[in-house]
PDB file of N, CA and C in Angstrom:
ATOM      1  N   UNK A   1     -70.845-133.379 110.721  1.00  0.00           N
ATOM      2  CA  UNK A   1     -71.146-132.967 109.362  1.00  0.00           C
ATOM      3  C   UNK A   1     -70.430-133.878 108.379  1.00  0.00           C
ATOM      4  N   UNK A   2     -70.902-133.939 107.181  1.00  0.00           N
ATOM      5  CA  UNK A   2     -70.354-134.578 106.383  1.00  0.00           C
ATOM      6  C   UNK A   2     -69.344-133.605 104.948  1.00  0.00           C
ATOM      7  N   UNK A   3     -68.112-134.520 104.914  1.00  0.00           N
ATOM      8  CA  UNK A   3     -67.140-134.119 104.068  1.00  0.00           C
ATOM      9  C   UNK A   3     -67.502-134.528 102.384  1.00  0.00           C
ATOM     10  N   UNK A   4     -67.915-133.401 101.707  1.00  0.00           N
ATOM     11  CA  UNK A   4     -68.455-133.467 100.098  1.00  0.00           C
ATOM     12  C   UNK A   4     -67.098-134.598  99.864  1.00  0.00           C
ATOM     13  N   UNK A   5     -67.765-135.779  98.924  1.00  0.00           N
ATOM     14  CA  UNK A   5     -66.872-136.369  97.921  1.00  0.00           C
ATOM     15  C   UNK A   5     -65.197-135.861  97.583  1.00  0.00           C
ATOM     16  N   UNK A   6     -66.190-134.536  96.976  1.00  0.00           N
ATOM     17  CA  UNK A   6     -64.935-134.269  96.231  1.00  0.00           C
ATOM     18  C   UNK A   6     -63.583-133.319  96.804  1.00  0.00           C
ATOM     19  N   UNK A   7     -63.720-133.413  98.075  1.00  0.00           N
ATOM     20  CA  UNK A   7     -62.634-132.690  99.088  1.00  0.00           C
ATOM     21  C   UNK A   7     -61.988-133.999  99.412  1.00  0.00           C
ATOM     22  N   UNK A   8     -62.510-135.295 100.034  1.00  0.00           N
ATOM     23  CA  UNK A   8     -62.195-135.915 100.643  1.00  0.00           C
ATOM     24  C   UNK A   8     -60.572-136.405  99.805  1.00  0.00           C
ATOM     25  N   UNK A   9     -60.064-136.755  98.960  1.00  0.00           N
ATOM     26  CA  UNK A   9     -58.774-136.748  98.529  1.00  0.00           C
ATOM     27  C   UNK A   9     -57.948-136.037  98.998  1.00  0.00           C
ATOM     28  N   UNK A  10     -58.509-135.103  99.306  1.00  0.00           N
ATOM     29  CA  UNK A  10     -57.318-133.901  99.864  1.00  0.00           C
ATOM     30  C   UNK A  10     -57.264-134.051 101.426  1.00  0.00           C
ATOM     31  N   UNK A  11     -58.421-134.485 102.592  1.00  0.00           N
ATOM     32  CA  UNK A  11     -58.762-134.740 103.401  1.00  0.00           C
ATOM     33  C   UNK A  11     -58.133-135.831 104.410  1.00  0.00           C
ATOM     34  N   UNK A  12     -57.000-136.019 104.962  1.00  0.00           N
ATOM     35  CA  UNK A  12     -57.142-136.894 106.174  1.00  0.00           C
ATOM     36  C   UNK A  12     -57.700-136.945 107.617  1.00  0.00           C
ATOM     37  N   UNK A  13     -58.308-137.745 107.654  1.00  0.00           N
ATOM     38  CA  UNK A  13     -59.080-137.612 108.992  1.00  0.00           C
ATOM     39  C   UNK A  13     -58.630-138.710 110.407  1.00  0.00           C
ATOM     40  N   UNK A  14     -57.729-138.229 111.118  1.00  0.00           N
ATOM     41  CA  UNK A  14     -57.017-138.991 112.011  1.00  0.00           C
ATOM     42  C   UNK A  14     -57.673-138.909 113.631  1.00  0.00           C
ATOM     43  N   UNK A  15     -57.870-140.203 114.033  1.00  0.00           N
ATOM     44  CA  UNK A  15     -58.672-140.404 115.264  1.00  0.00           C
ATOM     45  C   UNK A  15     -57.126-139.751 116.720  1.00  0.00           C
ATOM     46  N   UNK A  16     -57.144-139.379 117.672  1.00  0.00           N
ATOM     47  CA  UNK A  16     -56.271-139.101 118.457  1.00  0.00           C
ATOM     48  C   UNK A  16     -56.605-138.306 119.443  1.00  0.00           C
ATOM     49  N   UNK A  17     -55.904-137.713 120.738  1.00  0.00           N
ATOM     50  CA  UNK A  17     -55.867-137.126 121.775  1.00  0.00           C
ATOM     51  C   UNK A  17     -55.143-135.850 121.953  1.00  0.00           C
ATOM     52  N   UNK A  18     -55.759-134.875 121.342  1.00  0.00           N
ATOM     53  CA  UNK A  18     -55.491-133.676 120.896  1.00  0.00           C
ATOM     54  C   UNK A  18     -54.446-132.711 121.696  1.00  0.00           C
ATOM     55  N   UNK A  19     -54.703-132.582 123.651  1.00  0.00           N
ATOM     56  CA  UNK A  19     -54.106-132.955 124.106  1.00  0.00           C
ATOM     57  C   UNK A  19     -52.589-133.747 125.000  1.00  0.00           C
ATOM     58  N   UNK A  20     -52.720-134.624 123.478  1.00  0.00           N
ATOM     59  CA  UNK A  20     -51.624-135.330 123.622  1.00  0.00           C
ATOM     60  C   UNK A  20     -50.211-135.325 122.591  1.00  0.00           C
ATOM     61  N   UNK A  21     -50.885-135.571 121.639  1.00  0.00           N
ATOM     62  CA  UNK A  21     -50.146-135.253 119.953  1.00  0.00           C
ATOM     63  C   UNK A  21     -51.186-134.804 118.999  1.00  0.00           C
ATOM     64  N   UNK A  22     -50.734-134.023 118.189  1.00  0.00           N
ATOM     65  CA  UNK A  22     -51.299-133.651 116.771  1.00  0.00           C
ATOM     66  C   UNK A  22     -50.274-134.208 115.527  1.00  0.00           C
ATOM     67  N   UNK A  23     -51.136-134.916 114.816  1.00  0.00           N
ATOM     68  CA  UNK A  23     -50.028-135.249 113.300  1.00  0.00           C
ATOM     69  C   UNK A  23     -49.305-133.907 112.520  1.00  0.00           C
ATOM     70  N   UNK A  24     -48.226-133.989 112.508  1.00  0.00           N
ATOM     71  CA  UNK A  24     -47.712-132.661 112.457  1.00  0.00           C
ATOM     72  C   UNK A  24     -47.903-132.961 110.509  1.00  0.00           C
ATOM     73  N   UNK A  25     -47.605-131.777 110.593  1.00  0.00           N
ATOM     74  CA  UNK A  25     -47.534-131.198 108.691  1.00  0.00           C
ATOM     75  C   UNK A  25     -48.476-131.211 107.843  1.00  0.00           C
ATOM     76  N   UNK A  26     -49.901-130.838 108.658  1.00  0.00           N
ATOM     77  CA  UNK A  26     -51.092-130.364 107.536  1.00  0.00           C
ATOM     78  C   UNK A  26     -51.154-128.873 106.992  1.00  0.00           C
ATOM     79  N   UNK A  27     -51.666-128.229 106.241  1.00  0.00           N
ATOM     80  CA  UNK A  27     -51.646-127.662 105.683  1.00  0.00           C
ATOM     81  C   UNK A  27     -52.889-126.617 106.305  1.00  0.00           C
ATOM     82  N   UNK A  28     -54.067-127.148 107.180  1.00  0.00           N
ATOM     83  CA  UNK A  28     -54.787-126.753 107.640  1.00  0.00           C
ATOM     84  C   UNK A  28     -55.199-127.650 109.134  1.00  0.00           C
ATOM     85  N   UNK A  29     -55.256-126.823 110.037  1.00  0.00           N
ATOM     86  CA  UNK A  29     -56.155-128.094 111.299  1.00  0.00           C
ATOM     87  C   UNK A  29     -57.524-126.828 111.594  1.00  0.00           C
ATOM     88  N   UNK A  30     -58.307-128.377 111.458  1.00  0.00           N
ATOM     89  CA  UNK A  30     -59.687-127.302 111.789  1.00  0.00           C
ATOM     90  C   UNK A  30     -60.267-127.710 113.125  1.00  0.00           C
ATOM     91  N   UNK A  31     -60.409-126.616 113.696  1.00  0.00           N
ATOM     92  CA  UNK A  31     -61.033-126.794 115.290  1.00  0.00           C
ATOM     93  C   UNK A  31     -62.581-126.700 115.230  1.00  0.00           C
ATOM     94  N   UNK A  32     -63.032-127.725 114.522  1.00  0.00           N
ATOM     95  CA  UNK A  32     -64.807-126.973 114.913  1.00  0.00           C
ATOM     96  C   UNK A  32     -65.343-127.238 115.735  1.00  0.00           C
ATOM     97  N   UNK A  33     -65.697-126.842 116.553  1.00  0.00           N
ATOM     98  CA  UNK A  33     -66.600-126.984 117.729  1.00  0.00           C
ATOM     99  C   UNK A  33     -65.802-127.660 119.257  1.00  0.00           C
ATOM    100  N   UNK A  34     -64.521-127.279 119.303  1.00  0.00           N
ATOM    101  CA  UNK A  34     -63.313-127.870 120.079  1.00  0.00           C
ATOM    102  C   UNK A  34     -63.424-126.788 121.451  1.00  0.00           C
ATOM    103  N   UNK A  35     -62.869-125.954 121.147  1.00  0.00           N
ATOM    104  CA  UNK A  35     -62.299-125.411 122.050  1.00  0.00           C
ATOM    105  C   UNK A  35     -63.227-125.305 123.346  1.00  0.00           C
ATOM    106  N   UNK A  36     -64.426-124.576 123.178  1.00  0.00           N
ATOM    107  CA  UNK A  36     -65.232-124.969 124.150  1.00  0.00           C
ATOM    108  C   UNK A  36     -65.706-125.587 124.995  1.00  0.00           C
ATOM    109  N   UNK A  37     -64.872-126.588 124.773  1.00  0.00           N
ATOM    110  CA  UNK A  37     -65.082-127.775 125.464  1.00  0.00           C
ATOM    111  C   UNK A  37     -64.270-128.134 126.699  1.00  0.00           C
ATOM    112  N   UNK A  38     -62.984-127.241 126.435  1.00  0.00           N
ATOM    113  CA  UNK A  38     -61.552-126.995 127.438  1.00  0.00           C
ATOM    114  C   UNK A  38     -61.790-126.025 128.024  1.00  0.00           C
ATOM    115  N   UNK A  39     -60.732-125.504 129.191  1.00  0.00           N
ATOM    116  CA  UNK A  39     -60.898-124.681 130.133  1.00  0.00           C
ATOM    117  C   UNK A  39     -59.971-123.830 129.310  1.00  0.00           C
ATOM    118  N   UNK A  40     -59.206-122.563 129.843  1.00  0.00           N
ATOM    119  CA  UNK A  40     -58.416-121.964 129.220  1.00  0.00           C
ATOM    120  C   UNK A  40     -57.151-122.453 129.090  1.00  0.00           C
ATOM    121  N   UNK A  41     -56.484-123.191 130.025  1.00  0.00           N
ATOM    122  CA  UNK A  41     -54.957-123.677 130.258  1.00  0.00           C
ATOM    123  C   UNK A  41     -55.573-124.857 128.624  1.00  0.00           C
ATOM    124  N   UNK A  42     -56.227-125.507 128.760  1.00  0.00           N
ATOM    125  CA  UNK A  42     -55.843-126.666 127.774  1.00  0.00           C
ATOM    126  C   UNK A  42     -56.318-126.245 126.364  1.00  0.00           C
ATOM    127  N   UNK A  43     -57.131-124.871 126.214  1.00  0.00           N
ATOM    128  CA  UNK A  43     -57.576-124.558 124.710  1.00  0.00           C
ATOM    129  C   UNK A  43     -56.349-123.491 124.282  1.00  0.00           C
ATOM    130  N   UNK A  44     -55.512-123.271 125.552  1.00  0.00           N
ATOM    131  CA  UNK A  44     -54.411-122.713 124.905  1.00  0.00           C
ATOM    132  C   UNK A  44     -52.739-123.775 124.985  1.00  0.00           C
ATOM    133  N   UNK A  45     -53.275-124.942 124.877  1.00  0.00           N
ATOM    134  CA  UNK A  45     -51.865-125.631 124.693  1.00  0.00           C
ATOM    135  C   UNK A  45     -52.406-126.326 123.645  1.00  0.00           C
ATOM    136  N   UNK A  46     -53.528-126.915 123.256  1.00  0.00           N
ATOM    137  CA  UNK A  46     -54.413-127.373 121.916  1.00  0.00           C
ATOM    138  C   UNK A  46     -53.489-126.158 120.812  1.00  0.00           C
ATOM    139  N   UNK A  47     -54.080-125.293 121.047  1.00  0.00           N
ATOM    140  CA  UNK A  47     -53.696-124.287 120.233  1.00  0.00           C
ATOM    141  C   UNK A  47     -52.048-123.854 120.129  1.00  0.00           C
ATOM    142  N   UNK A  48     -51.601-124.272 120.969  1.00  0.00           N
ATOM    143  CA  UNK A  48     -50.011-124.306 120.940  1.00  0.00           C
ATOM    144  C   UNK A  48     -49.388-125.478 120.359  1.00  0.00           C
ATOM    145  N   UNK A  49     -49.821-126.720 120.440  1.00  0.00           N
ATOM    146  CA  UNK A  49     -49.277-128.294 119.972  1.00  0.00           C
ATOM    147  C   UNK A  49     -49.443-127.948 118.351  1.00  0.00           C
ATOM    148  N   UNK A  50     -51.117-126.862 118.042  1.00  0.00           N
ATOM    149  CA  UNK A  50     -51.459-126.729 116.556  1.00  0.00           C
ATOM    150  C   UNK A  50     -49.980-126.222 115.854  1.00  0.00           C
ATOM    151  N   UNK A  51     -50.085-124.929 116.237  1.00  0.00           N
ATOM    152  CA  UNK A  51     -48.892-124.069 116.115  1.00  0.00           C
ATOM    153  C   UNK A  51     -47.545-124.687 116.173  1.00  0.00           C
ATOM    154  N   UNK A  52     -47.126-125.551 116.832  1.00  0.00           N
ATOM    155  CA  UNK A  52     -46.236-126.394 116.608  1.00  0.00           C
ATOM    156  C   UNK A  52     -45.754-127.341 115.715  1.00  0.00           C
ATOM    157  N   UNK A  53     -46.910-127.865 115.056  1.00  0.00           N
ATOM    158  CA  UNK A  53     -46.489-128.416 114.371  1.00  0.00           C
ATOM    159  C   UNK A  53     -47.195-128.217 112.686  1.00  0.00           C
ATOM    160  N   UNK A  54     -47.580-127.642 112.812  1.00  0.00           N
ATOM    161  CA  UNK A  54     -47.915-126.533 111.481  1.00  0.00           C
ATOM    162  C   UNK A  54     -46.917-126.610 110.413  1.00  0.00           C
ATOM    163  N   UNK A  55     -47.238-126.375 109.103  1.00  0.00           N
ATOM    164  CA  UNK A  55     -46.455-126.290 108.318  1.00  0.00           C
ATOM    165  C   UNK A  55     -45.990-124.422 108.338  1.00  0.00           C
ATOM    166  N   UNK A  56     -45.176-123.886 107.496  1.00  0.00           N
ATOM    167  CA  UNK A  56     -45.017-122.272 107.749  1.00  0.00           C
ATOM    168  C   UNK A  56     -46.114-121.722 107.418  1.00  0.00           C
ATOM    169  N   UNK A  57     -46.416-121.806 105.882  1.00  0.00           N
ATOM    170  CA  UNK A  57     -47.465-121.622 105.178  1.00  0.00           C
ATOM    171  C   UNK A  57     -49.242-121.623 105.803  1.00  0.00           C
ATOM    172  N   UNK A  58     -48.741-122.817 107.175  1.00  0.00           N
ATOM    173  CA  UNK A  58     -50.684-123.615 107.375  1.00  0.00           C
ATOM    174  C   UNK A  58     -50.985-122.445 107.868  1.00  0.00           C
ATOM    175  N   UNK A  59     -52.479-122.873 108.206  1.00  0.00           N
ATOM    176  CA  UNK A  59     -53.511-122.292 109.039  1.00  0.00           C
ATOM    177  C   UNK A  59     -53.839-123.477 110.069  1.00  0.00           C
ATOM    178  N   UNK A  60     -54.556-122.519 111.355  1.00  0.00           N
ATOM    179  CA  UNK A  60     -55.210-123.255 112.037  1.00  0.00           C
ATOM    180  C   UNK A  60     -56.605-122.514 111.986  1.00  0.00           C
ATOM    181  N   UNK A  61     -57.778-123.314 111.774  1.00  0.00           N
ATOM    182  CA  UNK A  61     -59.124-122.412 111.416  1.00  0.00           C
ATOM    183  C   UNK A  61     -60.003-123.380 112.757  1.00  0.00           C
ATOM    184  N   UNK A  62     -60.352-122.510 113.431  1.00  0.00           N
ATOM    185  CA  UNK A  62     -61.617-122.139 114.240  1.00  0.00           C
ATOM    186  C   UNK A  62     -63.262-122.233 114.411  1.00  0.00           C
ATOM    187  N   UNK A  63     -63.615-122.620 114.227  1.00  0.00           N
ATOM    188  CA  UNK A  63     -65.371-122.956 114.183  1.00  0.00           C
ATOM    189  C   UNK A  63     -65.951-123.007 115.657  1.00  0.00           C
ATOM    190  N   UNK A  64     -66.837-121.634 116.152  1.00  0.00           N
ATOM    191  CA  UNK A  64     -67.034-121.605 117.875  1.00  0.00           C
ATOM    192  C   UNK A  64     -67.989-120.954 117.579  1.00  0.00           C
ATOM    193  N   UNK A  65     -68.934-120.526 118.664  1.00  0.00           N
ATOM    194  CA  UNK A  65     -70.027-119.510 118.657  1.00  0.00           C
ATOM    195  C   UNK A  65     -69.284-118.524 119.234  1.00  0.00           C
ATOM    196  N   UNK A  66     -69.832-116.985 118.927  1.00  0.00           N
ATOM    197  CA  UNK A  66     -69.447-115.948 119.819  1.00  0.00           C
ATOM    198  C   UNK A  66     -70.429-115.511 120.079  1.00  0.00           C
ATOM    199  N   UNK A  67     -69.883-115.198 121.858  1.00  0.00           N
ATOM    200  CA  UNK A  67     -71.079-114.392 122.607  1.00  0.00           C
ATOM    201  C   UNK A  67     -71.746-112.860 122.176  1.00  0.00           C
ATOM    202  N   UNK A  68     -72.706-112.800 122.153  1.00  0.00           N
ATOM    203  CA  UNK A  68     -73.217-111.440 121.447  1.00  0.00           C
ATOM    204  C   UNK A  68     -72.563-110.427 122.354  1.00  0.00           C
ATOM    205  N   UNK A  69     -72.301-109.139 122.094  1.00  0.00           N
ATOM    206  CA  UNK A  69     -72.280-108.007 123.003  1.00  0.00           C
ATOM    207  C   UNK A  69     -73.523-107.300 123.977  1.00  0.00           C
ATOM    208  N   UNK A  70     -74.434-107.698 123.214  1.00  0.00           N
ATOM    209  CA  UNK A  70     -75.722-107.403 123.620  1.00  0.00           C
ATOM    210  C   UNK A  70     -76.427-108.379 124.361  1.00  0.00           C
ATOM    211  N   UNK A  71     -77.391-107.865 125.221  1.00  0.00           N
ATOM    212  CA  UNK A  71     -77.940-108.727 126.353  1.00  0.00           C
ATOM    213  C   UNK A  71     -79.634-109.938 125.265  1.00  0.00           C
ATOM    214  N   UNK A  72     -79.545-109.350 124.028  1.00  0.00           N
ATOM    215  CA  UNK A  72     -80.500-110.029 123.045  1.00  0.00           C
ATOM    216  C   UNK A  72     -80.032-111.427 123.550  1.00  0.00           C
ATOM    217  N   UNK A  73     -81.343-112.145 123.170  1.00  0.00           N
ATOM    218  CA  UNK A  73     -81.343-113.440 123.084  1.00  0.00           C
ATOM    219  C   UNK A  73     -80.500-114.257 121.901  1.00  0.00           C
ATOM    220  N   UNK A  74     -79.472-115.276 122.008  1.00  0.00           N
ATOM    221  CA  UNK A  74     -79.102-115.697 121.264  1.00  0.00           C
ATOM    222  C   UNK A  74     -78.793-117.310 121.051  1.00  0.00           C
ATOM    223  N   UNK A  75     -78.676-118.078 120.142  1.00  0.00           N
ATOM    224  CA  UNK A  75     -78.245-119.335 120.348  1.00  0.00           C
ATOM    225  C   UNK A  75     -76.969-119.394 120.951  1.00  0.00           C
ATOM    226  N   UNK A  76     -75.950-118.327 120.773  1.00  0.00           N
ATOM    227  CA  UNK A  76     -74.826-118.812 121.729  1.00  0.00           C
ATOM    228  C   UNK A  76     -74.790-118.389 122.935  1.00  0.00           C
ATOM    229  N   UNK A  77     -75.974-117.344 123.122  1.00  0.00           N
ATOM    230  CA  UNK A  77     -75.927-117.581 124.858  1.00  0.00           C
ATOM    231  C   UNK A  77     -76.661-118.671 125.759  1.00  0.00           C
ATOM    232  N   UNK A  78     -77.970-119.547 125.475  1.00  0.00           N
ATOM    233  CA  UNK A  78     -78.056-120.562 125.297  1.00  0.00           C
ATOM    234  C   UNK A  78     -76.914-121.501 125.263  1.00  0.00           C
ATOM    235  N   UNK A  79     -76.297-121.795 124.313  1.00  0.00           N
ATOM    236  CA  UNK A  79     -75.528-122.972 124.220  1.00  0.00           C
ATOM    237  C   UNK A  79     -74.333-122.516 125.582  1.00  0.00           C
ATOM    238  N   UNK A  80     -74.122-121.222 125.688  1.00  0.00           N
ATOM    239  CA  UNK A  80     -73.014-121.099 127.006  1.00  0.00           C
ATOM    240  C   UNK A  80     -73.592-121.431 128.240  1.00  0.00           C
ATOM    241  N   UNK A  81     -75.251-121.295 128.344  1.00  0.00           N
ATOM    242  CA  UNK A  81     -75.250-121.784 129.640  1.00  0.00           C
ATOM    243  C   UNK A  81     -75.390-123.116 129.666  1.00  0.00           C
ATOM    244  N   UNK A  82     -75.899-123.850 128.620  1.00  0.00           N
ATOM    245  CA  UNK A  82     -76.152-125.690 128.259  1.00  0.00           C
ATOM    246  C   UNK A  82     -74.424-125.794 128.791  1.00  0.00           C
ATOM    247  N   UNK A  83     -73.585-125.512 128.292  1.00  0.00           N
ATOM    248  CA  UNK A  83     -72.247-126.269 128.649  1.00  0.00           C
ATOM    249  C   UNK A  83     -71.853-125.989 130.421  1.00  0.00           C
ATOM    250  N   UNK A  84     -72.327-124.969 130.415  1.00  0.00           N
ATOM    251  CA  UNK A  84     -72.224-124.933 132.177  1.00  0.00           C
ATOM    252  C   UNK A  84     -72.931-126.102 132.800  1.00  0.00           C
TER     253      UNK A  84
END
């Protein structure tokens, strides 16, 4: 997706191995479309490196599909079996 103009000042966008290090002291880290992609051990140390190096104040914000409760047809049940 693309970042409107007028955010981008406020915006750094750093290439890296999430994994490995996170640039510590943003104010926000946004996970969109991340976690899913890890098993549980590594979407919960992603999420721990976040937390680490967080400012007090930050957030860490989330962007995922959730599975319906219901057996209805949905795009994220679809997309759960595409990643299988």
């Amino acid at each position: 997706s693309q970042i409107p103009p007028e955010v981008m000042p406020r915006v750094d966008l750093v290439a890296g191995d999430l994994l490995e290090s996170i640039p510590p002291g943003a104010d926000v880290y946004l996970l969109s479309w991340i976690l899913h992609d890890w098993d549980d051990t590594d979407a919960i140390a992603l999420l721990q490196r976040c937390a680490a190096v967080l400012k007090p104040e930050g957030r860490v914000v989330v962007v995922e599909m959730l599975l319906p409760d219901s057996p209805q047809p949905s795009p994220a049940t679809f997309f759960d079996v595409e990643m299988l």
